[in-house]
C-alpha atoms as a PDB file:
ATOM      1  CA  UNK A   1     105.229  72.655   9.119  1.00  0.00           C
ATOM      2  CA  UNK A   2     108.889  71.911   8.526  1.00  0.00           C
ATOM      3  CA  UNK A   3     111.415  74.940   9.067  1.00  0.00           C
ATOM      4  CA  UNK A   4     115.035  75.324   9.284  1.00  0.00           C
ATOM      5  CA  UNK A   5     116.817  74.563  12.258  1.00  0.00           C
ATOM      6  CA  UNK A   6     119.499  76.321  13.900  1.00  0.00           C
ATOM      7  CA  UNK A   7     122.027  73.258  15.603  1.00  0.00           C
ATOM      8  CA  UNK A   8     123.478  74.725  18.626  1.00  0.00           C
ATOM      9  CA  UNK A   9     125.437  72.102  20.072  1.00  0.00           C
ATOM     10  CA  UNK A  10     129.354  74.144  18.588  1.00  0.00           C
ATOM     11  CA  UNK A  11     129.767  77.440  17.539  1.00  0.00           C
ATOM     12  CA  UNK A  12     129.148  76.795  13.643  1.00  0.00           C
ATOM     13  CA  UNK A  13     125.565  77.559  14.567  1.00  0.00           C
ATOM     14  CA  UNK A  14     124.610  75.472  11.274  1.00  0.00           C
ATOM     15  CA  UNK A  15     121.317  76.162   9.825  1.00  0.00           C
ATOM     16  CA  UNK A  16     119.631  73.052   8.240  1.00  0.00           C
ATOM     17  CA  UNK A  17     116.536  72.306   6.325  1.00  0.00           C
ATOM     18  CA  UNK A  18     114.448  69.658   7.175  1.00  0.00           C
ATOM     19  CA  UNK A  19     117.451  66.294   6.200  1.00  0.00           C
ATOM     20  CA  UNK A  20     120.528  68.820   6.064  1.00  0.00           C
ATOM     21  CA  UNK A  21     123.358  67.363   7.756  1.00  0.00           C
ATOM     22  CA  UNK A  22     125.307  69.916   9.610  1.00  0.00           C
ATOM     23  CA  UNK A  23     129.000  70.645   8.908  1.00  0.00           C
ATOM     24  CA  UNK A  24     129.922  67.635  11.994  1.00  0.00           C
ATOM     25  CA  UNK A  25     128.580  65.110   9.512  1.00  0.00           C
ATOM     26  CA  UNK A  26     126.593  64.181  12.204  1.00  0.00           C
ATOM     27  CA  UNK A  27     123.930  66.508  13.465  1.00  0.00           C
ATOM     28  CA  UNK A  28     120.811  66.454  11.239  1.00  0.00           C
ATOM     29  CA  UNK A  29     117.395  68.414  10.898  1.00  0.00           C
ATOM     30  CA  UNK A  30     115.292  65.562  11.277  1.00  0.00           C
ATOM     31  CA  UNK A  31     112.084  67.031  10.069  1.00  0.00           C
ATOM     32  CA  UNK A  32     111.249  67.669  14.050  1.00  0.00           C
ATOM     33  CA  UNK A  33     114.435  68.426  15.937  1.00  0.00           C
ATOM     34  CA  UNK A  34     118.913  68.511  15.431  1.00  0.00           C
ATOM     35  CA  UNK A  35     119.525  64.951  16.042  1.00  0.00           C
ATOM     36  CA  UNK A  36     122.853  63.208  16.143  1.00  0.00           C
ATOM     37  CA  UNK A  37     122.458  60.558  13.494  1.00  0.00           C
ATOM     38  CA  UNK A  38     125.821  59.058  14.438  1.00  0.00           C
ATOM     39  CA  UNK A  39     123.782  57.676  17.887  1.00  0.00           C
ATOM     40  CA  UNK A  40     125.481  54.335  19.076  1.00  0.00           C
ATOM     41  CA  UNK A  41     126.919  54.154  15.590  1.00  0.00           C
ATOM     42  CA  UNK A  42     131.144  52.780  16.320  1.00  0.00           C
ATOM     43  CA  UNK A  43     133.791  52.838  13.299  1.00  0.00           C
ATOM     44  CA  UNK A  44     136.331  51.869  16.138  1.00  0.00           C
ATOM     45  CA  UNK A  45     136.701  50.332  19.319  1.00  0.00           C
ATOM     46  CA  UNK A  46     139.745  49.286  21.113  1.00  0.00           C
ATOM     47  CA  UNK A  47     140.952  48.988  24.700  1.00  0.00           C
ATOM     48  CA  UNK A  48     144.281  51.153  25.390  1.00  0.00           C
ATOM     49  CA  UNK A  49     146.518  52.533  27.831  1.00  0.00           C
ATOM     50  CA  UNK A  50     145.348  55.422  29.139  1.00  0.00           C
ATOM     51  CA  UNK A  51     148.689  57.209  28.337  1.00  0.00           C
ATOM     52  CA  UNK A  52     147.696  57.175  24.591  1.00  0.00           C
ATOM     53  CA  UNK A  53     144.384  59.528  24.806  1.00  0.00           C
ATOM     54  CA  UNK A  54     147.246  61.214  26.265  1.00  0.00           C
ATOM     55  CA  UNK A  55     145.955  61.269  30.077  1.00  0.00           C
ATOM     56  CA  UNK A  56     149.680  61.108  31.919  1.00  0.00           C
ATOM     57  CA  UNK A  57     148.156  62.191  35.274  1.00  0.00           C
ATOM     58  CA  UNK A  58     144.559  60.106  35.279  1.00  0.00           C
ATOM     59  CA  UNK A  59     145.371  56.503  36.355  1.00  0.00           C
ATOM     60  CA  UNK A  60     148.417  56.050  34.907  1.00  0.00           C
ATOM     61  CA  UNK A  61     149.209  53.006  33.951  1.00  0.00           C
ATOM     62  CA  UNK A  62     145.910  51.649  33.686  1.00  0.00           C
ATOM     63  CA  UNK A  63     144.020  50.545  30.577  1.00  0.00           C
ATOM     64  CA  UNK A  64     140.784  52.292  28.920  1.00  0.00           C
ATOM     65  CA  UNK A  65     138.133  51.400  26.401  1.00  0.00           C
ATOM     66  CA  UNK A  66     137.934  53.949  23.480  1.00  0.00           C
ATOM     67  CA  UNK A  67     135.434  54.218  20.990  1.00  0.00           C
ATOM     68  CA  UNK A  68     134.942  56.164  17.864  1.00  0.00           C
ATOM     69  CA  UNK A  69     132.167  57.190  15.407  1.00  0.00           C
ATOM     70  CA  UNK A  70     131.971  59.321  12.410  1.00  0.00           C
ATOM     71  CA  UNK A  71     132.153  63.448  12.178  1.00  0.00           C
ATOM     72  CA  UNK A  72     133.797  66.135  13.493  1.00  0.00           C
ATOM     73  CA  UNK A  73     133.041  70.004  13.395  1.00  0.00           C
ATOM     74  CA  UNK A  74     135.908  71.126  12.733  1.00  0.00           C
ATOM     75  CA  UNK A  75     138.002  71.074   9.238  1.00  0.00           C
ATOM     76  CA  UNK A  76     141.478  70.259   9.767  1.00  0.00           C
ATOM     77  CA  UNK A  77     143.777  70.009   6.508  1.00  0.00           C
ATOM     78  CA  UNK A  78     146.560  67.336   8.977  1.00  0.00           C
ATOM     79  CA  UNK A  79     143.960  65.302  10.541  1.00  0.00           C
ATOM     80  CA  UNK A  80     145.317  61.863  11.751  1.00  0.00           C
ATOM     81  CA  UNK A  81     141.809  60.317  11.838  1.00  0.00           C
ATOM     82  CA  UNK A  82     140.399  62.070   8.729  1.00  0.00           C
ATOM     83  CA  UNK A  83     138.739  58.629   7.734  1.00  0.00           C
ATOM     84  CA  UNK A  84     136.356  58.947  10.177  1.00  0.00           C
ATOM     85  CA  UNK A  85     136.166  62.681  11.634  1.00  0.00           C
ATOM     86  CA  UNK A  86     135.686  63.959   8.154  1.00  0.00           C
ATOM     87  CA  UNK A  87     133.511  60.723   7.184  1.00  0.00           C
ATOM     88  CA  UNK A  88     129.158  60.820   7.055  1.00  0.00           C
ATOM     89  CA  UNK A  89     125.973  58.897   7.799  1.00  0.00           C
ATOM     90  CA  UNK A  90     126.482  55.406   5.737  1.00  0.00           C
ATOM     91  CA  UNK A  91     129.961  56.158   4.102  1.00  0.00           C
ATOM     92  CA  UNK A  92     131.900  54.092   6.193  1.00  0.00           C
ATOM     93  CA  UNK A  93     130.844  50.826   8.231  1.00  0.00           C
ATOM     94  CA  UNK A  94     129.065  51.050  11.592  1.00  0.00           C
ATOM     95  CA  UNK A  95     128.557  48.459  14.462  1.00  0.00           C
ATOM     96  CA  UNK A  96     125.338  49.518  16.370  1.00  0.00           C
ATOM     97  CA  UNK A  97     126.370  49.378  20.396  1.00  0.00           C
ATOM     98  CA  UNK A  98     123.895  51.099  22.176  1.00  0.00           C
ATOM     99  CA  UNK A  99     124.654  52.376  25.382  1.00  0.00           C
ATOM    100  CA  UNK A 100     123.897  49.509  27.808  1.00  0.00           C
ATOM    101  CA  UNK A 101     125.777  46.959  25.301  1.00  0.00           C
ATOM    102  CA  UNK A 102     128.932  49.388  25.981  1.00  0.00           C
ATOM    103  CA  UNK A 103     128.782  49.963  29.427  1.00  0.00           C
ATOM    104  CA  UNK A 104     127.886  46.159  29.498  1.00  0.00           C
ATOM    105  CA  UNK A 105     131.724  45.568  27.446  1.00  0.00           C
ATOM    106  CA  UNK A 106     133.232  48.021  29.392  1.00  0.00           C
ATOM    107  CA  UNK A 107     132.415  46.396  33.013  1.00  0.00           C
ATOM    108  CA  UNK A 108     133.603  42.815  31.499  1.00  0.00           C
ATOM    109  CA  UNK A 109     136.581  44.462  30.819  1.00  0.00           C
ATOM    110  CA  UNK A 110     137.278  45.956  34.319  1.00  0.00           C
ATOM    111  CA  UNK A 111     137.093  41.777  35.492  1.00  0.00           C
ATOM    112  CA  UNK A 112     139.525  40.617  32.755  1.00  0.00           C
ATOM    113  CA  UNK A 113     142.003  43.229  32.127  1.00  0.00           C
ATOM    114  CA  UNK A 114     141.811  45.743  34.316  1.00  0.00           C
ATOM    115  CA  UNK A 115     139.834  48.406  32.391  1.00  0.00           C
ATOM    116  CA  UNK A 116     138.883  51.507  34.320  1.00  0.00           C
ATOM    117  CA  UNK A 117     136.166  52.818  31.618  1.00  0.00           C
ATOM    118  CA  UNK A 118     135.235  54.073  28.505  1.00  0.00           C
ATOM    119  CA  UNK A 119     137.138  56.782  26.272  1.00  0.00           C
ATOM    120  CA  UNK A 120     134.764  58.680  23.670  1.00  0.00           C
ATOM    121  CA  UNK A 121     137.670  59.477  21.064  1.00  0.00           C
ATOM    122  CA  UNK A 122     138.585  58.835  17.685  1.00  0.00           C
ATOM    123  CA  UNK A 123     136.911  61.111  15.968  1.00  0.00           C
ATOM    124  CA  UNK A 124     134.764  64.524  17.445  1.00  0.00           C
ATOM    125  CA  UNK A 125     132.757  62.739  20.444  1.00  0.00           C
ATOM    126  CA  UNK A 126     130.840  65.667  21.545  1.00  0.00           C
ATOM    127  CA  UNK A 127     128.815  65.915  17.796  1.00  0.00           C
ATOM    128  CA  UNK A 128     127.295  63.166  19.424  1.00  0.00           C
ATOM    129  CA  UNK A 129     126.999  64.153  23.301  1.00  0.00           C
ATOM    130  CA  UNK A 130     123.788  62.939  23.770  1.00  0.00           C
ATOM    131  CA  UNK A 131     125.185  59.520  23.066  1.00  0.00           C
ATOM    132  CA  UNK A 132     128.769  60.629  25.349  1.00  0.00           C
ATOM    133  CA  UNK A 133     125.972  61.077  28.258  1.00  0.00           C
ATOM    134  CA  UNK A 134     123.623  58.318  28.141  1.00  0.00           C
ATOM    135  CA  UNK A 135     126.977  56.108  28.306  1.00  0.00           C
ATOM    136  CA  UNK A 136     128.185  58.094  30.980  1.00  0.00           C
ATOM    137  CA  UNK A 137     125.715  57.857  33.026  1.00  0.00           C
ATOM    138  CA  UNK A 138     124.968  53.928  32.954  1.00  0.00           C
ATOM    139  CA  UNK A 139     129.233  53.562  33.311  1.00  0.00           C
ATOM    140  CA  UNK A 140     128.978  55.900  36.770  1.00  0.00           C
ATOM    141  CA  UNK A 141     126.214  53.470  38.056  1.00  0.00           C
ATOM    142  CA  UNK A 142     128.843  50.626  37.708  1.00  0.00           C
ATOM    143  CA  UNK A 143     131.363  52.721  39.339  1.00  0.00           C
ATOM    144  CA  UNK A 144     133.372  53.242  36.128  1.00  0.00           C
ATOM    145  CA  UNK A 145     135.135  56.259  34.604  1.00  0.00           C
ATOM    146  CA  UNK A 146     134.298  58.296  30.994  1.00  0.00           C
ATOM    147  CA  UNK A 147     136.875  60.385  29.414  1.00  0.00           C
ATOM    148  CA  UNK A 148     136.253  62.653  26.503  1.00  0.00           C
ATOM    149  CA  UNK A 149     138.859  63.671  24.047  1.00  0.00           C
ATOM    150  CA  UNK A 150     137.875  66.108  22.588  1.00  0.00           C
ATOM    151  CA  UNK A 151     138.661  69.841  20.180  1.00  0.00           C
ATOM    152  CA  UNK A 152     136.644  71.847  22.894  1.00  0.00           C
ATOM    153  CA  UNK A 153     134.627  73.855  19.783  1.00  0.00           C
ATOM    154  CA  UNK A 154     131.145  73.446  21.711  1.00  0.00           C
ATOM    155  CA  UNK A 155     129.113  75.729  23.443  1.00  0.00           C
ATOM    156  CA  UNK A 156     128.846  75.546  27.348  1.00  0.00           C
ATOM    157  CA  UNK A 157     125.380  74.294  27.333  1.00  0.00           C
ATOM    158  CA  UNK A 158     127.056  71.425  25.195  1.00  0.00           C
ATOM    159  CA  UNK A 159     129.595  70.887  27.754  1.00  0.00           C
ATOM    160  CA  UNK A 160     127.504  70.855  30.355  1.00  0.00           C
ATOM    161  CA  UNK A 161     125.285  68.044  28.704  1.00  0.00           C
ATOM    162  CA  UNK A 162     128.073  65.800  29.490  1.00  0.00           C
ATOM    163  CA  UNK A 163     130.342  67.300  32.495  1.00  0.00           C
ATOM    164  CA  UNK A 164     128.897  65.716  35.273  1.00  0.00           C
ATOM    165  CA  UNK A 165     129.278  62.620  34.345  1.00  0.00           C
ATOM    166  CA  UNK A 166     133.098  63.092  33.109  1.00  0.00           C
ATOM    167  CA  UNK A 167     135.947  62.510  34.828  1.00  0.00           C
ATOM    168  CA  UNK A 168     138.794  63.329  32.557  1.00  0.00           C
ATOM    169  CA  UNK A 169     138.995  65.294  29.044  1.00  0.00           C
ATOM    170  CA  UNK A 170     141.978  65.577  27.292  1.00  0.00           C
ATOM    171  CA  UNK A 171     141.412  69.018  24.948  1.00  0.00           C
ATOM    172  CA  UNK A 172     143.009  69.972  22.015  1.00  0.00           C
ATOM    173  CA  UNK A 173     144.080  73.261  21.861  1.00  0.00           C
ATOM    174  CA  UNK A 174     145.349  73.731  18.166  1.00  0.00           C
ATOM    175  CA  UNK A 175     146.691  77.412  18.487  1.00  0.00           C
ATOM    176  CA  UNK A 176     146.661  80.151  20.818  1.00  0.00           C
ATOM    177  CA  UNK A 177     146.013  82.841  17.465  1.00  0.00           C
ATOM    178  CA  UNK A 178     142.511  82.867  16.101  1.00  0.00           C
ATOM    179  CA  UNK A 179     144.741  83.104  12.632  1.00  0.00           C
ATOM    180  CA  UNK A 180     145.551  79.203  13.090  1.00  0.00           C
ATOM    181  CA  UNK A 181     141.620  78.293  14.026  1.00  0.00           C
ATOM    182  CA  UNK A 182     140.718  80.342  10.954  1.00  0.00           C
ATOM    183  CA  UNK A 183     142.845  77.440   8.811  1.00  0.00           C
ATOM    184  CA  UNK A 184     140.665  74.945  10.752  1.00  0.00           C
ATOM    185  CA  UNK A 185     137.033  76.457  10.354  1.00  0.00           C
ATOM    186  CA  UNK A 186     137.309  77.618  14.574  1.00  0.00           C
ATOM    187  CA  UNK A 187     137.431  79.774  17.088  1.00  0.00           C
ATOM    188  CA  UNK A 188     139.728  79.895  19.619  1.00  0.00           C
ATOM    189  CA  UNK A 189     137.706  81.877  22.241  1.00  0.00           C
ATOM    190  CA  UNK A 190     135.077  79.040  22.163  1.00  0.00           C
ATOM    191  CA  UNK A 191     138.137  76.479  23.165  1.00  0.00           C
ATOM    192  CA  UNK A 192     139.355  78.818  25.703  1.00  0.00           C
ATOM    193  CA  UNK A 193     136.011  79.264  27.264  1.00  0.00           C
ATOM    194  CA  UNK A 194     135.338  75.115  27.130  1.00  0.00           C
ATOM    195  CA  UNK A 195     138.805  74.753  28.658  1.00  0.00           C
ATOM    196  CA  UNK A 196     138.201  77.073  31.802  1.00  0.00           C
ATOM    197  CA  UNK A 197     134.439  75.964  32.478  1.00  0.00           C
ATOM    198  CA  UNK A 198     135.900  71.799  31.875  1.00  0.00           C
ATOM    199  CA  UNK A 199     138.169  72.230  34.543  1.00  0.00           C
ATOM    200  CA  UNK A 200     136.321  73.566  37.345  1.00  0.00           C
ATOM    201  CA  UNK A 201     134.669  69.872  38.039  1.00  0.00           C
ATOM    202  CA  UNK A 202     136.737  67.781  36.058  1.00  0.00           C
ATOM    203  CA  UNK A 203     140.328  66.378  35.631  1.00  0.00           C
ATOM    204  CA  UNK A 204     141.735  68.230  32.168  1.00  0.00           C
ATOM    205  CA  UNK A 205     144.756  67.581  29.609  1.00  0.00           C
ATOM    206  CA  UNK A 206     145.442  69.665  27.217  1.00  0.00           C
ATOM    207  CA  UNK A 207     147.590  68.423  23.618  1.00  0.00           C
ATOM    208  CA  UNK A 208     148.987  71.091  21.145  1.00  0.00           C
ATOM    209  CA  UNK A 209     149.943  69.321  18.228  1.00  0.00           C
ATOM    210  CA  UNK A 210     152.406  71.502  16.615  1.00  0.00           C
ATOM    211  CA  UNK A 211     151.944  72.234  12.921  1.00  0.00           C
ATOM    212  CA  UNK A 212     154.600  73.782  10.282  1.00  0.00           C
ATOM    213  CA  UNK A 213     153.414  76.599   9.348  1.00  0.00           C
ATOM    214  CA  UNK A 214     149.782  76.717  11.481  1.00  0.00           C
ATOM    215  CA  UNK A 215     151.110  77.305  15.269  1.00  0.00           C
ATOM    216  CA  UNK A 216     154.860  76.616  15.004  1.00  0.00           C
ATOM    217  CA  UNK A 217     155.853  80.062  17.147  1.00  0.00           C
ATOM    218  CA  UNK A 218     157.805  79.367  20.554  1.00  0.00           C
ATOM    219  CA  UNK A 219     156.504  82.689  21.266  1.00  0.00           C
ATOM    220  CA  UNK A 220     152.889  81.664  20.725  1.00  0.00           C
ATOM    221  CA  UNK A 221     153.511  78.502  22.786  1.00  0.00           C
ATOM    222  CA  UNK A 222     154.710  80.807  25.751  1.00  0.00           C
ATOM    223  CA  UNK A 223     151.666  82.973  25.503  1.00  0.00           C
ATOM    224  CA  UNK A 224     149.543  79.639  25.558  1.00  0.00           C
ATOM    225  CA  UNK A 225     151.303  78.102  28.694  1.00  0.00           C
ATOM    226  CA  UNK A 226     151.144  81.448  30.216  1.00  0.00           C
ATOM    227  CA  UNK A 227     147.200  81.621  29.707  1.00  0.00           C
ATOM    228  CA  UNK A 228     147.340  77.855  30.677  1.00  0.00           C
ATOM    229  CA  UNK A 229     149.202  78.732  34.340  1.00  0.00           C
ATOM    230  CA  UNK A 230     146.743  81.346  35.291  1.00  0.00           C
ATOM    231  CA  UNK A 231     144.272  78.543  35.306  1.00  0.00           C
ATOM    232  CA  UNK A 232     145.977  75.982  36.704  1.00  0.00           C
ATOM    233  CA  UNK A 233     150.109  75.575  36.621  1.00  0.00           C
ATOM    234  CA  UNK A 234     149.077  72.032  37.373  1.00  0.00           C
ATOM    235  CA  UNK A 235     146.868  71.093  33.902  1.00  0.00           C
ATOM    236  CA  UNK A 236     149.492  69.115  31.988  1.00  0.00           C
ATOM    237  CA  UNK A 237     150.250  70.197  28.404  1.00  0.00           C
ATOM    238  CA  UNK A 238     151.424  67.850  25.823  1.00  0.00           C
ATOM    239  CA  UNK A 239     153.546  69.011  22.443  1.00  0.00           C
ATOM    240  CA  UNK A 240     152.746  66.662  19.988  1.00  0.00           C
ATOM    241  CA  UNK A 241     155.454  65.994  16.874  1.00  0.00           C
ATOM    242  CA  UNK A 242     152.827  66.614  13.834  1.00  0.00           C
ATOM    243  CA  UNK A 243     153.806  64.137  10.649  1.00  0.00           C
ATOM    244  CA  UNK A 244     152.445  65.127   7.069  1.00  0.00           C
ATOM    245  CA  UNK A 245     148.742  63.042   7.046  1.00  0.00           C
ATOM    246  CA  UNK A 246     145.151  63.903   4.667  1.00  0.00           C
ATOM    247  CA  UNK A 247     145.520  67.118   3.051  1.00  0.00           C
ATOM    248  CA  UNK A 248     148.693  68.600   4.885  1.00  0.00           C
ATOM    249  CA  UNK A 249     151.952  67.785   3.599  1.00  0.00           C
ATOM    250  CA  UNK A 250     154.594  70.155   5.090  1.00  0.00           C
ATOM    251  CA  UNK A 251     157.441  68.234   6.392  1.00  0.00           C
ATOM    252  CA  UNK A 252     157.255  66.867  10.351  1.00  0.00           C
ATOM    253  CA  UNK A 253     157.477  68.930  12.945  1.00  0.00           C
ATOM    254  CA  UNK A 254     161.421  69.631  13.939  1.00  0.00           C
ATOM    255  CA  UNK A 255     162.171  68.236  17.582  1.00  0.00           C
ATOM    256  CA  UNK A 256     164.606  71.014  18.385  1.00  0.00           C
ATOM    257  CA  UNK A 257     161.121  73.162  18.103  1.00  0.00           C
ATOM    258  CA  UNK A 258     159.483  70.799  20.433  1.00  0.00           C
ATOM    259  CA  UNK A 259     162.128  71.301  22.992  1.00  0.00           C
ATOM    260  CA  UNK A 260     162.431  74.493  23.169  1.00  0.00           C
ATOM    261  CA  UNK A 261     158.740  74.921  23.216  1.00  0.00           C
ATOM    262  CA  UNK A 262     158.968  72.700  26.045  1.00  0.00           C
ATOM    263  CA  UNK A 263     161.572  74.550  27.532  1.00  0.00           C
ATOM    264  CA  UNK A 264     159.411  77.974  27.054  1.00  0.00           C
ATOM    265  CA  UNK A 265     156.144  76.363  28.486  1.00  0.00           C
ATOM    266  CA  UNK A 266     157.743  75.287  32.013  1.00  0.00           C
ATOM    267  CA  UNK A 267     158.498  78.570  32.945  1.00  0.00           C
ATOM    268  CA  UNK A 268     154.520  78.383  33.509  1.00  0.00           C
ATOM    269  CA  UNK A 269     153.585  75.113  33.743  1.00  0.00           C
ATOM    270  CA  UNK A 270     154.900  72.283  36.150  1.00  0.00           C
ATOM    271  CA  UNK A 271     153.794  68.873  33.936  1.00  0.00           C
ATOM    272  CA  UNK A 272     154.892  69.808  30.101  1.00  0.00           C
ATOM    273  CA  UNK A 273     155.882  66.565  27.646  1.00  0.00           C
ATOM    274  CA  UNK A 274     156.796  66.333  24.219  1.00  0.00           C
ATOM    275  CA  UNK A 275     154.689  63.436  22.783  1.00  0.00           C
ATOM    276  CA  UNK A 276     154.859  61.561  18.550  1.00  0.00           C
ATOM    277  CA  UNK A 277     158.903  61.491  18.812  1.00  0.00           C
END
């Protein structure tokens, strides 16, 4: 008999009839189980410096391959990659590379230009972990890295799908108020949590894009970096310059804020840059 389905890969908890797509775009009720239907399904695929996921203290200077698919779980009105994150199953076009065909382009890539792995990024990997893990575990066998970049609004057992076989994860933390995740369709204690149970095993970044009007307090800032410190005063935090994209047009963000939100996060922190200027 078919039934509704709870999805509890994130927080959104979504409950789906038998073909109900989640909120992600990209977890479905099958009829028998929550399956990712965006499986080995790429909208983009690109090999970049490793600077630009932004990892500044992973390799640096070295050069990843990053791949995208479709969905993301959470709702944000400035996305920069709204054409896929906010995108579904068959609305925009797909090339099929399963996990063996990546890990397969990935090690050719190590021979020819240097490439150190694969980047899951783009869009909202982790709607798809299942697919984030399979690759990661073929790309350890060949003594290659994985890196997820990622909005950290999954639950643990998510996370811990894939952190094993992770090396690196550059998190966005869009806010330290619940206020600014309620804009986004979030919670910020679910980020928090990912962030603190991430960096026990693996190497983390963290990126605060700074918004007009969302999470533009220095004081805010201060109380993230602070939170930040009493992890680690080593995790490096990037303050990224927002610019009006999708649904979100209030004017960029002002690079005197960015400084002195710098300037207010390294009284905690000892790796703090100001990235989009």
């Amino acid at each position: 008999m078919c039934e509704t389905l709870i999805c509890s890969a994130c927080p959104n908890h979504c409950a789906l009839k038998p073909g109900d797509t989640g909120a992600c775009l990209a977890r479905k009720n099958t009829g028998a189980a929550i399956e990712c239907v965006n499986y080995a399904l790429a909208t983009s695929l690109a090999l970049d410096p490793i600077e630009k996921k932004p990892l500044f203290h992973f390799h640096p200077g070295t050069k990843i391959l990053s791949v995208g698919s479709f969905g993301c779980n959470l709702k944000c009105p400035f996305c920069q990659n709204h054409d896929i994150s906010q995108a579904g199953e068959g609305v925009i076009p797909t090339d099929r590379i399963l996990p063996e065909e990546l890990a397969g382009i990935a090690e050719n890539l190590r021979d020819e230009e240097g490439n150190i792995g694969v980047a899951f990024t783009y869009n909202e990997p982790l709607t798809g972990y299942e697919y984030v893990r399979d690759c990661a575990v073929l790309l350890k066998e060949k003594g290659l890295c994985a890196v997820a970049v990622t909005n950290g609004h999954f639950e643990i057992q998510t996370l811990d799908a894939v952190l094993p076989y992770i090396d690196a994860f550059n998190i966005d933390l869009k806010g330290f108020t619940q206020k600014a995740y309620d804009r986004l369709g979030g919670k910020l204690e679910t980020v928090k949590a990912f962030i603190m149970h991430a960096h026990v095993s693996s190497h983390i970044e963290i990126t605060s894009l700074i918004v007009p009007g969302i999470n533009d307090s220095v004081t805010e800032m201060e109380e993230e970096a602070k939170w930040i410190a009493a992890i680690d005063p080593g995790i490096p935090l990037h303050i990224n310059r927002y610019f009006p994209r999708y649904r979100y047009r209030e004017s960029a963000t002002a690079v005197p804020l960015l400084q002195k939100m710098k300037s207010a996060a390294e009284r905690y922190l000892e790796h703090v840059y100001i990235g989009n200027v």
